[in-house]
C-alpha atoms as a PDB file:
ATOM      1  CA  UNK A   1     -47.600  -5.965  72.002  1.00  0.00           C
ATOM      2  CA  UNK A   2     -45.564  -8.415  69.532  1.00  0.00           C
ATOM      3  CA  UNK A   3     -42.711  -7.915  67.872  1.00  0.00           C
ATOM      4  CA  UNK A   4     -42.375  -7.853  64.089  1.00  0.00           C
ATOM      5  CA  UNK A   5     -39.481  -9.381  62.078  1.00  0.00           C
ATOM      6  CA  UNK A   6     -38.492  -5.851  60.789  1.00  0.00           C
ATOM      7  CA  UNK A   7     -38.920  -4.463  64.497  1.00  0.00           C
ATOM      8  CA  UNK A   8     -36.700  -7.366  66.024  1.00  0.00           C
ATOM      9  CA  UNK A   9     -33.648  -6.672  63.368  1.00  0.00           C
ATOM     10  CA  UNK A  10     -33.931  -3.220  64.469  1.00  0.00           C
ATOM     11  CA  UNK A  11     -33.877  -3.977  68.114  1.00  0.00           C
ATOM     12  CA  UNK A  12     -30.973  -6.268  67.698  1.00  0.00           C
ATOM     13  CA  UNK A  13     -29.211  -3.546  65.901  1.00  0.00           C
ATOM     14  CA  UNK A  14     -29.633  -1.219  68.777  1.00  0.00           C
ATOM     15  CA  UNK A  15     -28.344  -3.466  71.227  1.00  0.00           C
ATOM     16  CA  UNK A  16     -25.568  -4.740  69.623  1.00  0.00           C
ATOM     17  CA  UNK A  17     -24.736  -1.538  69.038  1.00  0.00           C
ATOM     18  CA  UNK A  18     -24.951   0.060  72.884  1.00  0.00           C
ATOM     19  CA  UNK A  19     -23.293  -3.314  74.177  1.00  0.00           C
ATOM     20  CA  UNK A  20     -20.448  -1.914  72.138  1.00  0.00           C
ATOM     21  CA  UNK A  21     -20.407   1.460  73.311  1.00  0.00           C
ATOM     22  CA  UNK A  22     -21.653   0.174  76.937  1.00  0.00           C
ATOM     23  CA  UNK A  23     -24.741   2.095  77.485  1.00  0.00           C
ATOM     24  CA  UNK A  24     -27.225  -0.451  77.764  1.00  0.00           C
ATOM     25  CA  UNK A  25     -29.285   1.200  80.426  1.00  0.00           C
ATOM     26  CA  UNK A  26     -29.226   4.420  79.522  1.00  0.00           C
ATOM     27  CA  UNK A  27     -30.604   3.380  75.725  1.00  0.00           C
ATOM     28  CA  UNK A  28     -33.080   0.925  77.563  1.00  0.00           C
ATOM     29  CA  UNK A  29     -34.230   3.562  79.959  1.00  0.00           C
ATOM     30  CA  UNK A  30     -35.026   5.993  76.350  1.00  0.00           C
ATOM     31  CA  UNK A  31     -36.573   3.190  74.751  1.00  0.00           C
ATOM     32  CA  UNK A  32     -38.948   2.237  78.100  1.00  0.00           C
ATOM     33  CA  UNK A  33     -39.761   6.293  78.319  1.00  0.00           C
ATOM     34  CA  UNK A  34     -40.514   6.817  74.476  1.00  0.00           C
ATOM     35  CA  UNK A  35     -42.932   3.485  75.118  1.00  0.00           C
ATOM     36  CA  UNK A  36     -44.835   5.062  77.844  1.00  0.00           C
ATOM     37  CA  UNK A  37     -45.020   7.916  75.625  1.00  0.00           C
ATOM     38  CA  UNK A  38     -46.643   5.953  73.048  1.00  0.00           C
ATOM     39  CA  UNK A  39     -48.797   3.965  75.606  1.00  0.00           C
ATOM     40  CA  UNK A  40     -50.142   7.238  77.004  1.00  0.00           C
ATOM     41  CA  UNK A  41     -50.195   9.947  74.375  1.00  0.00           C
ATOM     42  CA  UNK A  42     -52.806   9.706  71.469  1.00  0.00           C
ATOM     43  CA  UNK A  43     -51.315  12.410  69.569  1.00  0.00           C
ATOM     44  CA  UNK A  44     -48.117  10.699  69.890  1.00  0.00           C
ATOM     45  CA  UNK A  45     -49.329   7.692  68.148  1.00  0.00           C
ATOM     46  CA  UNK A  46     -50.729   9.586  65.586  1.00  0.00           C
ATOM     47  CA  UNK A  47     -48.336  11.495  64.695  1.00  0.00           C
ATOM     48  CA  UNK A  48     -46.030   8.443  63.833  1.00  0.00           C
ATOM     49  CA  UNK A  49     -48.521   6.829  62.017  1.00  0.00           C
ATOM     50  CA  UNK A  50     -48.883   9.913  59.924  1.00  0.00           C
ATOM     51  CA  UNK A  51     -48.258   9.765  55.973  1.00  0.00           C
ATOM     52  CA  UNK A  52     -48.960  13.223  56.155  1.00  0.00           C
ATOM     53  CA  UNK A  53     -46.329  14.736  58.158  1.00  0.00           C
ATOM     54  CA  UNK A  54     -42.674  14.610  56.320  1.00  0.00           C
ATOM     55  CA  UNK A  55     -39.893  12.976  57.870  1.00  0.00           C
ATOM     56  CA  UNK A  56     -37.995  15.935  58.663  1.00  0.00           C
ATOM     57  CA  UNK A  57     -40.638  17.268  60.452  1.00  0.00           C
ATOM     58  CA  UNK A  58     -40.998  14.294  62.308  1.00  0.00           C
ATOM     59  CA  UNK A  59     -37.362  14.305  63.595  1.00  0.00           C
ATOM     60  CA  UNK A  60     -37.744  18.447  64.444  1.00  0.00           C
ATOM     61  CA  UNK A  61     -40.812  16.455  66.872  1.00  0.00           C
ATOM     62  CA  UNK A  62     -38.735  13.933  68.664  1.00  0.00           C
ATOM     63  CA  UNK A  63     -36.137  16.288  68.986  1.00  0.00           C
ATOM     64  CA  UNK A  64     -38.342  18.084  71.000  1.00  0.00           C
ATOM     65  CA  UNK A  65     -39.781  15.441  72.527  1.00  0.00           C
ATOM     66  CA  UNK A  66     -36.673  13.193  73.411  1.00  0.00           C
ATOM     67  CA  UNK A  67     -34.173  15.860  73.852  1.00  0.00           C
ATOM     68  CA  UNK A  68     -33.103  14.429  77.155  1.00  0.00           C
ATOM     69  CA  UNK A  69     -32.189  10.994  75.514  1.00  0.00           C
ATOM     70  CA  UNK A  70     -29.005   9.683  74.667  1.00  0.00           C
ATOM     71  CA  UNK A  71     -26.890  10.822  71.287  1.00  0.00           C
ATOM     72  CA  UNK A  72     -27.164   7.018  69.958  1.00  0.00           C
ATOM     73  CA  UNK A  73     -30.871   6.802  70.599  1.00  0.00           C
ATOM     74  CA  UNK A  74     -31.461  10.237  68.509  1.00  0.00           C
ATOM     75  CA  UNK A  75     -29.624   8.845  66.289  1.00  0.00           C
ATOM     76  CA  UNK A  76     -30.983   5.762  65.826  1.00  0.00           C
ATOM     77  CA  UNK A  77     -34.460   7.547  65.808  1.00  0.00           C
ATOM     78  CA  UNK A  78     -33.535   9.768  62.995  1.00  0.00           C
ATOM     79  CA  UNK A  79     -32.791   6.998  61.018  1.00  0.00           C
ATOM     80  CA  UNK A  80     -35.644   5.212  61.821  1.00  0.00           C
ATOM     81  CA  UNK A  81     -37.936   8.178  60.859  1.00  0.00           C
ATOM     82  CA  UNK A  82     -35.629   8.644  57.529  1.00  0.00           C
ATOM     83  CA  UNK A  83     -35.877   4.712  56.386  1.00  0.00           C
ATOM     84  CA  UNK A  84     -40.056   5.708  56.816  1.00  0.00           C
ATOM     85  CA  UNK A  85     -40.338   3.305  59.888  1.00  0.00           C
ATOM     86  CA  UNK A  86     -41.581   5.345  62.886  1.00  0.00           C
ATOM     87  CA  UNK A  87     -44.596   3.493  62.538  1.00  0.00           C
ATOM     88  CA  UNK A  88     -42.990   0.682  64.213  1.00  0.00           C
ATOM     89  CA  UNK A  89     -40.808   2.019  67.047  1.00  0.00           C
ATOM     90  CA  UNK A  90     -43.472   1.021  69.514  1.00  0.00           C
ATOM     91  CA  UNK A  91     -42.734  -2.772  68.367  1.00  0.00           C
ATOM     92  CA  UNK A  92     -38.992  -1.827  68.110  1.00  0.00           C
ATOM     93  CA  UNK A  93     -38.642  -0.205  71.693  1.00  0.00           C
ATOM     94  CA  UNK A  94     -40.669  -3.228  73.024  1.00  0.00           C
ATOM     95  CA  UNK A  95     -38.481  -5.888  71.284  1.00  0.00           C
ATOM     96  CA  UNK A  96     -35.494  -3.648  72.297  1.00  0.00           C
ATOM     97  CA  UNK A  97     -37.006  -4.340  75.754  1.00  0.00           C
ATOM     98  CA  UNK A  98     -36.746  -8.324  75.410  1.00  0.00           C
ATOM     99  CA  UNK A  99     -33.140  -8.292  74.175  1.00  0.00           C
ATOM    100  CA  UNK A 100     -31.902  -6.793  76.804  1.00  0.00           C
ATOM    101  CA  UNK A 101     -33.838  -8.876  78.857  1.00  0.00           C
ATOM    102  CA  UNK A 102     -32.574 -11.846  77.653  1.00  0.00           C
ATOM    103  CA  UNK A 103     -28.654 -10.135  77.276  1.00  0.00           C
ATOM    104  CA  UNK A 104     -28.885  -9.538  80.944  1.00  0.00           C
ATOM    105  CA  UNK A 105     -30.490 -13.213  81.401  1.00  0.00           C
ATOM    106  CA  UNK A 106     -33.686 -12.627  82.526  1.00  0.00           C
ATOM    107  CA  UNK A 107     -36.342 -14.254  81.788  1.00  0.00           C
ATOM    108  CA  UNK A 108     -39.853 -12.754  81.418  1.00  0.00           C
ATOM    109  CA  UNK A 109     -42.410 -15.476  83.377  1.00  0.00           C
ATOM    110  CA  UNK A 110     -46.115 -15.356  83.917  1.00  0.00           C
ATOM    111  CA  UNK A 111     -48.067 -17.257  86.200  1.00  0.00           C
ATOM    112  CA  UNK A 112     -51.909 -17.096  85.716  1.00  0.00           C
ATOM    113  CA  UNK A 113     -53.853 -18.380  87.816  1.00  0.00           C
ATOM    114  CA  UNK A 114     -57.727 -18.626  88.970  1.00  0.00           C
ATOM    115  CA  UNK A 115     -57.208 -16.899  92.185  1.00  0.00           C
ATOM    116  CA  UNK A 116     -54.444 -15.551  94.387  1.00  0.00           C
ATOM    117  CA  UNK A 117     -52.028 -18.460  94.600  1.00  0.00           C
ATOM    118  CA  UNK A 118     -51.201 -19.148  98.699  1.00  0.00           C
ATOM    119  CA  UNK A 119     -47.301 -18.603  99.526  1.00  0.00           C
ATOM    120  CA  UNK A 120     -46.050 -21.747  99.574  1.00  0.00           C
ATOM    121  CA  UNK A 121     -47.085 -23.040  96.459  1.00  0.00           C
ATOM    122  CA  UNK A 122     -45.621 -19.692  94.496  1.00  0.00           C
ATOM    123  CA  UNK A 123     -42.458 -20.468  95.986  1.00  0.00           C
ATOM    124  CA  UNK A 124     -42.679 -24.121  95.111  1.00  0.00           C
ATOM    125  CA  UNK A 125     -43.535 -22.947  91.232  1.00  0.00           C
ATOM    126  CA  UNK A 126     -40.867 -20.323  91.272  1.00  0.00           C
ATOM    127  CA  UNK A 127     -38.598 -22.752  92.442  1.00  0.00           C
ATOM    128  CA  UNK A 128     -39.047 -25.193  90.131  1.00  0.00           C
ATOM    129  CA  UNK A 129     -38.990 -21.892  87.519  1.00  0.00           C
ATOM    130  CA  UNK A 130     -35.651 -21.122  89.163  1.00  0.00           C
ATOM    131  CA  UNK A 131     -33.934 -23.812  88.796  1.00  0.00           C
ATOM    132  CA  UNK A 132     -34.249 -24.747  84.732  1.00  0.00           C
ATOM    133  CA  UNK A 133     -33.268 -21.619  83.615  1.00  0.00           C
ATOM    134  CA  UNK A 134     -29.849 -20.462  82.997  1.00  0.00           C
ATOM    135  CA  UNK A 135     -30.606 -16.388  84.627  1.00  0.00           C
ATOM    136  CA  UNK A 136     -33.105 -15.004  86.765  1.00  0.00           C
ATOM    137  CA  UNK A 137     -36.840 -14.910  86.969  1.00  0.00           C
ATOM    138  CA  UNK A 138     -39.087 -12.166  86.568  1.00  0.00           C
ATOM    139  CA  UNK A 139     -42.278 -13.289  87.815  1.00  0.00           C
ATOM    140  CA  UNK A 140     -45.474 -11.335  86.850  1.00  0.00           C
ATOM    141  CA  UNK A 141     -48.576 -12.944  88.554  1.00  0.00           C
ATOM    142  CA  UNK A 142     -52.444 -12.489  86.861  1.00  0.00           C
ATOM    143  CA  UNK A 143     -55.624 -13.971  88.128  1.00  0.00           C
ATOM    144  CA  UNK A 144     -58.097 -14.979  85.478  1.00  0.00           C
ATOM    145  CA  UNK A 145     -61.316 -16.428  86.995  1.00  0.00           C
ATOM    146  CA  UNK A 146     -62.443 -18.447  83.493  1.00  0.00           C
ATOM    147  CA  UNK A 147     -59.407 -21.017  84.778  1.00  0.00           C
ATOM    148  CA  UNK A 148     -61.724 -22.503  87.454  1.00  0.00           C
ATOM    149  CA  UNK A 149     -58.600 -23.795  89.681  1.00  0.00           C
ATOM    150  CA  UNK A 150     -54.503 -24.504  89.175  1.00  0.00           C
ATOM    151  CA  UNK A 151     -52.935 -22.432  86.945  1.00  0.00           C
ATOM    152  CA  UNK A 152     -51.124 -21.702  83.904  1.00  0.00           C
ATOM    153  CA  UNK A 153     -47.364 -20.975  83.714  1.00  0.00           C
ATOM    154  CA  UNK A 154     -45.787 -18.987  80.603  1.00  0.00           C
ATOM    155  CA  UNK A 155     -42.157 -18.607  80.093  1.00  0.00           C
ATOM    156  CA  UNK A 156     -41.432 -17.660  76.414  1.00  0.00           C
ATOM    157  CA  UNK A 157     -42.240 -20.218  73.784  1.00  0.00           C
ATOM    158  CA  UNK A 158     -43.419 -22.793  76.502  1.00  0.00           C
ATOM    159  CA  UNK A 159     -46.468 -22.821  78.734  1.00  0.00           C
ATOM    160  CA  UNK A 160     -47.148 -25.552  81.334  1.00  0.00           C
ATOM    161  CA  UNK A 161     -51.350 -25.455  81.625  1.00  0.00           C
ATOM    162  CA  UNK A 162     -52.006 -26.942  85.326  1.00  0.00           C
ATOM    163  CA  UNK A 163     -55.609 -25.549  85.159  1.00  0.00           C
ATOM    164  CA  UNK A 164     -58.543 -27.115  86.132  1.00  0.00           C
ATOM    165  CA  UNK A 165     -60.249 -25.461  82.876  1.00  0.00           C
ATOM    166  CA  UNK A 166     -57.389 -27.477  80.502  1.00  0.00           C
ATOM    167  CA  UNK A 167     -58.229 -30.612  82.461  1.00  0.00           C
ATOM    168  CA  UNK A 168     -61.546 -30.662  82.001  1.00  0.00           C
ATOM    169  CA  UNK A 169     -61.086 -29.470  78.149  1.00  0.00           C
ATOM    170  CA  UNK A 170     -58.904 -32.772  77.552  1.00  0.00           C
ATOM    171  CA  UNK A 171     -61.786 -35.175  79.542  1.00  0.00           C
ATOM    172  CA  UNK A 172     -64.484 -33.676  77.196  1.00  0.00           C
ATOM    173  CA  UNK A 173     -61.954 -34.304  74.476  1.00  0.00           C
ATOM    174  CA  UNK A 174     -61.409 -37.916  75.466  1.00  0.00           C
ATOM    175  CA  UNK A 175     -65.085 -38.742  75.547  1.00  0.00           C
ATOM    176  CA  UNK A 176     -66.304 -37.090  72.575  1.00  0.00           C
ATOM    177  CA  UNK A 177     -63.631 -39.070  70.550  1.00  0.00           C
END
């Protein structure tokens, strides 16, 4: 899921506003729930995609819903409802998710690769990951067969393509040229 502009000013909103009032977690572990709400629950997405159903009756929902969360994410839900933008807190929770990410210093990395990579050479690449960035790693491994051999490394903005499949991309390249 990507984050919108509108969704990323919200999120940074939030945060700044629990790093104040030090509850990160707590606010994180509300916004992680109400996404695996939304992940899992149909109705759930329906209902905030609703023009039908009024605000206020909206809120009456989550209060329901949420009534274990903290006072600051209620809060910041009701307003989010009232300014007619529950349509996005999927986006927000998940870009809420990467801030704090990123507060914390970690740093969200994916290695893809065309079949289970052998020990040594993951620790080689997560070495290498390790040691130009400024925090801590969180490695998520996929497999994706259409890569033929190597793999593909993904770490924000930047991706370093060591696949066979890019290799033999840039060769056909070459000699249709």
């Amino acid at each position: 899921m990507k984050s919108t502009a509108a969704a990323s000013r919200y999120a940074t909103s939030l945060l700044d506003l629990v790093i104040e009032q030090k509850n990160i977690d707590s606010v994180a572990g509300d916004m992680n729930f109400l996404l695996e709400v939304y992940e899992n629950t149909e109705e759930f997405r329906h209902l905030i995609s609703s023009p039908i159903v009024k605000a206020e009756k909206k809120i009456e929902i989550f209060n329901r819903i949420f009534d274990h969360f903290e006072d600051v994410t209620k809060a910041f839900l009701r307003l989010i409802t009232k300014n007619r933008r529950e349509d996005i807190l999927a986006e927000i929770a998940f870009a809420f998710e990467a801030k704090v990410k990123e507060h914390k210093g970690i740093f969200p990395v994916k290695i893809v690769s065309a079949a289970k990579l052998d020990d040594s050479v993951k620790t080689e690449i997560i070495n290498k990951i390790s040691n130009a960035i400024p925090g801590t790693a969180e490695i998520t491994e996929e497999m994706d067969e259409k890569l033929i051999g190597g793999f593909v490394v993904q770490m924000g903005d930047m991706q370093v393509d060591a696949s066979v499949q890019s290799q033999l991309n840039k060769l056909k390249q070459s000699l249709t040229r």
